[in-house]
Protein backbone atom coordinates (compact mmCIF):
# COMPACT_ATOMS: atom_id res chain seq x y z
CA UNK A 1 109.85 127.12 93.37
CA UNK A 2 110.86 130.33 92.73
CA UNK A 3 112.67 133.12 95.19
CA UNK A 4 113.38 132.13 98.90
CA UNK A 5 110.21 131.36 101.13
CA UNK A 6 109.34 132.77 104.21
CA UNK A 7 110.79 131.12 107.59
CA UNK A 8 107.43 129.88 108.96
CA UNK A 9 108.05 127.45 105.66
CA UNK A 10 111.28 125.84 107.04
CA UNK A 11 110.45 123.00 109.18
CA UNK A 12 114.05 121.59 109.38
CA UNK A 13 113.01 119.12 112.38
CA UNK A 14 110.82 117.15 110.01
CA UNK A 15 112.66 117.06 106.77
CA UNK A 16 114.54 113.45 106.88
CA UNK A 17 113.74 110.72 109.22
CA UNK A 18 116.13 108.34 111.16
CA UNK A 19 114.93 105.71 108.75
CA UNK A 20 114.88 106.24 105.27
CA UNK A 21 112.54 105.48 103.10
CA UNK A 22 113.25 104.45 99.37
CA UNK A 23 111.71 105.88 97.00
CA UNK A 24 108.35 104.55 95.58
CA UNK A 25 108.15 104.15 91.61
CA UNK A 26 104.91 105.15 90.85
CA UNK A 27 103.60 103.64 87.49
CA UNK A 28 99.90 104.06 85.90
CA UNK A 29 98.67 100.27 86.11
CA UNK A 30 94.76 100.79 85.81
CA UNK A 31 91.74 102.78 87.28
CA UNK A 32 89.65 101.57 89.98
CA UNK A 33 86.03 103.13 89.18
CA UNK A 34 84.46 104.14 92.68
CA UNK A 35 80.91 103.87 93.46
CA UNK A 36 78.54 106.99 93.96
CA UNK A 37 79.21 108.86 97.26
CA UNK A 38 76.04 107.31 99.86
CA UNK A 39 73.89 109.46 101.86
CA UNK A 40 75.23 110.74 105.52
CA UNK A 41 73.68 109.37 108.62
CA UNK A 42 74.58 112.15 110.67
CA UNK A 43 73.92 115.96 110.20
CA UNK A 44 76.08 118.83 109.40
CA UNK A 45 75.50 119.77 112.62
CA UNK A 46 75.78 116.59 114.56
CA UNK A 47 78.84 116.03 112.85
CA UNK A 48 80.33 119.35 113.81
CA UNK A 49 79.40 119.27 117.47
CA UNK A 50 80.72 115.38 117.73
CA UNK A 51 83.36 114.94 115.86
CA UNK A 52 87.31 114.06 117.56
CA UNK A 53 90.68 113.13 116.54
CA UNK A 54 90.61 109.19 116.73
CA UNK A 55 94.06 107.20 116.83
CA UNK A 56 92.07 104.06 117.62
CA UNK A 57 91.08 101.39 114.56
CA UNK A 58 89.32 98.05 114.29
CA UNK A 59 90.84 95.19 112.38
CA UNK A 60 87.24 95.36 110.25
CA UNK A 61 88.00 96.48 106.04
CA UNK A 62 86.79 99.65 105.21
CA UNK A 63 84.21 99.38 102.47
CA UNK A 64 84.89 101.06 98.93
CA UNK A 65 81.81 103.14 99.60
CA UNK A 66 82.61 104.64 102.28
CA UNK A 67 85.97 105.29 100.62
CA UNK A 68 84.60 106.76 97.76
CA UNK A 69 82.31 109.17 99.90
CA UNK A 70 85.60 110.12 101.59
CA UNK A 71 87.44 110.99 98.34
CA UNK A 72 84.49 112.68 97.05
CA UNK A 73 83.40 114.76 100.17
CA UNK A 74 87.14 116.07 100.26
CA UNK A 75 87.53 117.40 96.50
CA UNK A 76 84.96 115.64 94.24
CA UNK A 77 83.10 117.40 91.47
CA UNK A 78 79.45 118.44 92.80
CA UNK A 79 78.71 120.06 89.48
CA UNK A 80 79.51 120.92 86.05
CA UNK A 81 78.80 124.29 83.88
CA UNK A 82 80.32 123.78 80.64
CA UNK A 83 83.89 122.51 80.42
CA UNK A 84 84.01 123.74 84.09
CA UNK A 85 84.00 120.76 87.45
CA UNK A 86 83.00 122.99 90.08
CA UNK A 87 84.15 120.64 93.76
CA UNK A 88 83.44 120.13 97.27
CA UNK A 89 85.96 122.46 98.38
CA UNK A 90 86.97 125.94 97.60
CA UNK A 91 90.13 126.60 95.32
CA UNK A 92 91.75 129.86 94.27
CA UNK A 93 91.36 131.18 91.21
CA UNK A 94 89.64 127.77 90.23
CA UNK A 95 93.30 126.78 90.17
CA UNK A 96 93.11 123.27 91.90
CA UNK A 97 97.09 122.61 92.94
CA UNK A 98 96.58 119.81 95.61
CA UNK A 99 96.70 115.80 94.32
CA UNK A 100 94.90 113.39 96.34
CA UNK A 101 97.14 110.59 97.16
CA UNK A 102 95.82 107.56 98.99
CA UNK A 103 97.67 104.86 100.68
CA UNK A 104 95.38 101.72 100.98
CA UNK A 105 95.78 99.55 103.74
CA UNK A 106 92.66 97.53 104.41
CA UNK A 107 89.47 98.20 101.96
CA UNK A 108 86.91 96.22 100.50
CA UNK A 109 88.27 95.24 97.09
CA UNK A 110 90.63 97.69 97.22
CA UNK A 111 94.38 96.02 97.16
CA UNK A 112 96.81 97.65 99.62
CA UNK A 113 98.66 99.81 97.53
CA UNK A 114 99.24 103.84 96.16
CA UNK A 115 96.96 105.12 94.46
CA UNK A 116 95.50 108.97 93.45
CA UNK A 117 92.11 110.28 92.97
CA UNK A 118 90.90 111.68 90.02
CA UNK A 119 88.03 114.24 90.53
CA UNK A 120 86.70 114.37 87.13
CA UNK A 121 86.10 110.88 86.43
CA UNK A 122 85.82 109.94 90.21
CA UNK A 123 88.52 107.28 90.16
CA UNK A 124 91.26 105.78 91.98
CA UNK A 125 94.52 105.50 89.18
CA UNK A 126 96.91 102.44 90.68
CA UNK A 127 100.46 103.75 91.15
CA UNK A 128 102.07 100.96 93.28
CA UNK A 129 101.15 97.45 94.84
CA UNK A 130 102.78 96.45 98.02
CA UNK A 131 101.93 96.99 101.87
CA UNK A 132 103.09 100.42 102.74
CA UNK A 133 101.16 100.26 106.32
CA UNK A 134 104.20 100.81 108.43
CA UNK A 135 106.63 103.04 106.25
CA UNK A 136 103.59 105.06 106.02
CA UNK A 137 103.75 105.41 110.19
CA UNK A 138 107.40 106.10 110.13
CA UNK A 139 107.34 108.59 107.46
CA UNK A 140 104.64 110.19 109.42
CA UNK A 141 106.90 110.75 112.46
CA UNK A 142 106.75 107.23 113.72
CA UNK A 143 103.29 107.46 114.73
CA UNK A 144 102.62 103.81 115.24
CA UNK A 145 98.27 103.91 115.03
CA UNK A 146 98.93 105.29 110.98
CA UNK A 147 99.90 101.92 110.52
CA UNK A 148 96.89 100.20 111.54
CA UNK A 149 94.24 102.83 109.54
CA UNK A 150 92.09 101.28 106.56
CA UNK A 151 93.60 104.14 104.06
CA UNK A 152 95.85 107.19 104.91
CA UNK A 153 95.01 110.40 102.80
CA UNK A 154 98.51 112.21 101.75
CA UNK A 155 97.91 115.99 100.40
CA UNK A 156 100.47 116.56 97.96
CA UNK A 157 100.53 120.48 96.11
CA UNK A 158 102.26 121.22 92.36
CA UNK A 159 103.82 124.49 93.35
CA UNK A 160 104.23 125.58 89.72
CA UNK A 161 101.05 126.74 88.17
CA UNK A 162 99.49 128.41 91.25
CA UNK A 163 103.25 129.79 92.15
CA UNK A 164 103.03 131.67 88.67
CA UNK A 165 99.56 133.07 89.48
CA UNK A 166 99.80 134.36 92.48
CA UNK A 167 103.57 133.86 93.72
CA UNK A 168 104.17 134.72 97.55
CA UNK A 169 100.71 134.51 98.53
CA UNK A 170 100.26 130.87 96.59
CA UNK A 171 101.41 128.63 99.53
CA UNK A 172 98.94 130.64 101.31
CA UNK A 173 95.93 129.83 99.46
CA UNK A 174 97.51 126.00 99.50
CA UNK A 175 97.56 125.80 103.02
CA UNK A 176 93.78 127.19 103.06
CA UNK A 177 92.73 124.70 100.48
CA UNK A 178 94.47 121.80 102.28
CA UNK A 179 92.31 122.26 105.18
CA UNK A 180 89.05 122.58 103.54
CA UNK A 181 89.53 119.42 101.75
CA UNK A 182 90.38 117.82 105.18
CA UNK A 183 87.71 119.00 106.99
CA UNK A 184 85.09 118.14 104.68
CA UNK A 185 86.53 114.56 105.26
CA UNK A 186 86.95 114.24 108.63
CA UNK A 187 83.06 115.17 109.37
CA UNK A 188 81.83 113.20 106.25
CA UNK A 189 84.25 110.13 108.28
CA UNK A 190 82.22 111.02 111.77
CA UNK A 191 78.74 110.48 109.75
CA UNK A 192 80.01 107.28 108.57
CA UNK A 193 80.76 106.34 111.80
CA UNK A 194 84.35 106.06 111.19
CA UNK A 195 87.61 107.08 113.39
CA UNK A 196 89.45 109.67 111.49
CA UNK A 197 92.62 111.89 112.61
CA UNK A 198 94.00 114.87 110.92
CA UNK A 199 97.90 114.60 110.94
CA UNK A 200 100.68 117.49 110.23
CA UNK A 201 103.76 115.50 111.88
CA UNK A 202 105.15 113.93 108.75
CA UNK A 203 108.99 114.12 107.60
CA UNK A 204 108.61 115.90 104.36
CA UNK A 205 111.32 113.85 102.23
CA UNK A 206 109.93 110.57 103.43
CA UNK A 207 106.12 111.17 102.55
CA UNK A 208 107.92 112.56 99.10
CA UNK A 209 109.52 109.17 99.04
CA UNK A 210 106.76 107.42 100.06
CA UNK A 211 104.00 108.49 97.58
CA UNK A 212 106.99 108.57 94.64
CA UNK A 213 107.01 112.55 94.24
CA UNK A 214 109.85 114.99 93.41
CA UNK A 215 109.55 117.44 96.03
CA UNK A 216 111.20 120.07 93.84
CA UNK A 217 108.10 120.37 92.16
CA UNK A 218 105.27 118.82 94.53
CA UNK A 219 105.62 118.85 97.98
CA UNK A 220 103.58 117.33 100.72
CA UNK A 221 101.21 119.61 102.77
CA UNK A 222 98.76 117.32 105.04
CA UNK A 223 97.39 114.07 105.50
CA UNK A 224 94.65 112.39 107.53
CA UNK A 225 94.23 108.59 108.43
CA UNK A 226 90.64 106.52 108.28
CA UNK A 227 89.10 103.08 109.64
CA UNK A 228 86.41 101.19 111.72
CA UNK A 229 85.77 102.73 115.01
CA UNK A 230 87.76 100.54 117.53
């Protein structure tokens, strides 16, 4: 990142946890094809006069459909003219900096792991087996119900590209970006009848760590956890 960024970008309280958190190695060991996104049971409306932070989730697995419609609501490709995926959300410039991480605690023939989603061919690429239910929570400022969420969405930006483009105003249009993508998730979450929170208390090094990013050159920006209403 280039230059020296404003001060409303230095968050020095969150940067490095009490508890480290070692690094993740994040290696490309298959795709995961995801079903088409299902209908909503719920309207646009409904959904926006009804929907609420929820910290509270069942024990039941999350099923890959309803994972899939999650991934796709928040960034998925809705059409295509030409060589061009047009998506869910709105980007600037077309310039698409944010990476979908996921970390996968408890979904239907899903296996707890990392993993990012690919927009174009609507897939999840498998970066890392292991449980990473409660270094997720502590990199996410020891928030204890993170751990206990069917999948955690991490929003990770590559500063490069979009820096070049439009360079002080490009963690603008990230931030903006961020929270389209999460909003179109946590209502498409209410009409599937799942709990969903929206979470911006994260030590920045540790999600780094945790998803296996250099934060030199992508840095985390937001995150939301998913499951079973309670």
């Amino acid at each position: 990142m280039t230059g020296t960024g404003p001060k409303w970008q230095e968050e020095t309280a969150y940067h490095v946890s009490k508890t480290a958190i070692e690094r993740t190695v994040r290696r490309k060991m298959g795709e995961i094809e995801l079903p088409s996104s299902s209908g909503l049971g719920a309207s646009l409306y409904t959904a926006l006069k009804h929907r609420r932070s929820q910290r509270s989730y069942s024990p039941k697995r999350m099923p890959i459909q309803e994972l899939a419609t999650i991934c796709w609501a928040a960034c998925g490709v809705n059409e295509r003219i030409g060589k061009a995926d047009l998506r869910t959300s709105p980007s600037a410039g077309a310039t698409f900096p944010l990476e979908l991480n996921l970390i996968v605690n408890n979904v239907i023939d899903i296996e707890p792991g990392l993993y990012n989603y690919r927009p174009a061919q609507h897939v999840l690429e498998l970066l890392a087996l292991k449980d990473m239910s409660e270094d997720t929570a502590i990199a996410m400022s020891n928030q204890g119900f993170i751990a206990r969420a069917a999948v955690v969405l991490i929003w990770s930006a590559v500063i490069g590209p979009i820096e070049s483009r439009y360079q002080k105003r490009a963690f603008r249009y990230i931030y903006l970006e961020a929270g389209h993508q999460c909003q179109n998730a946590l209502l498409i979450a209410y009409s599937l009848d799942l709990s969903a929170c929206p979470i911006g208390a994260f030590y920045d090094q540790e999600v780094a760590n945790l998803i296996g990013i250099d934060k030199d050159e992508e840095t985390p920006i937001y995150a939301a956890s998913f499951g079973n209403l309670d």
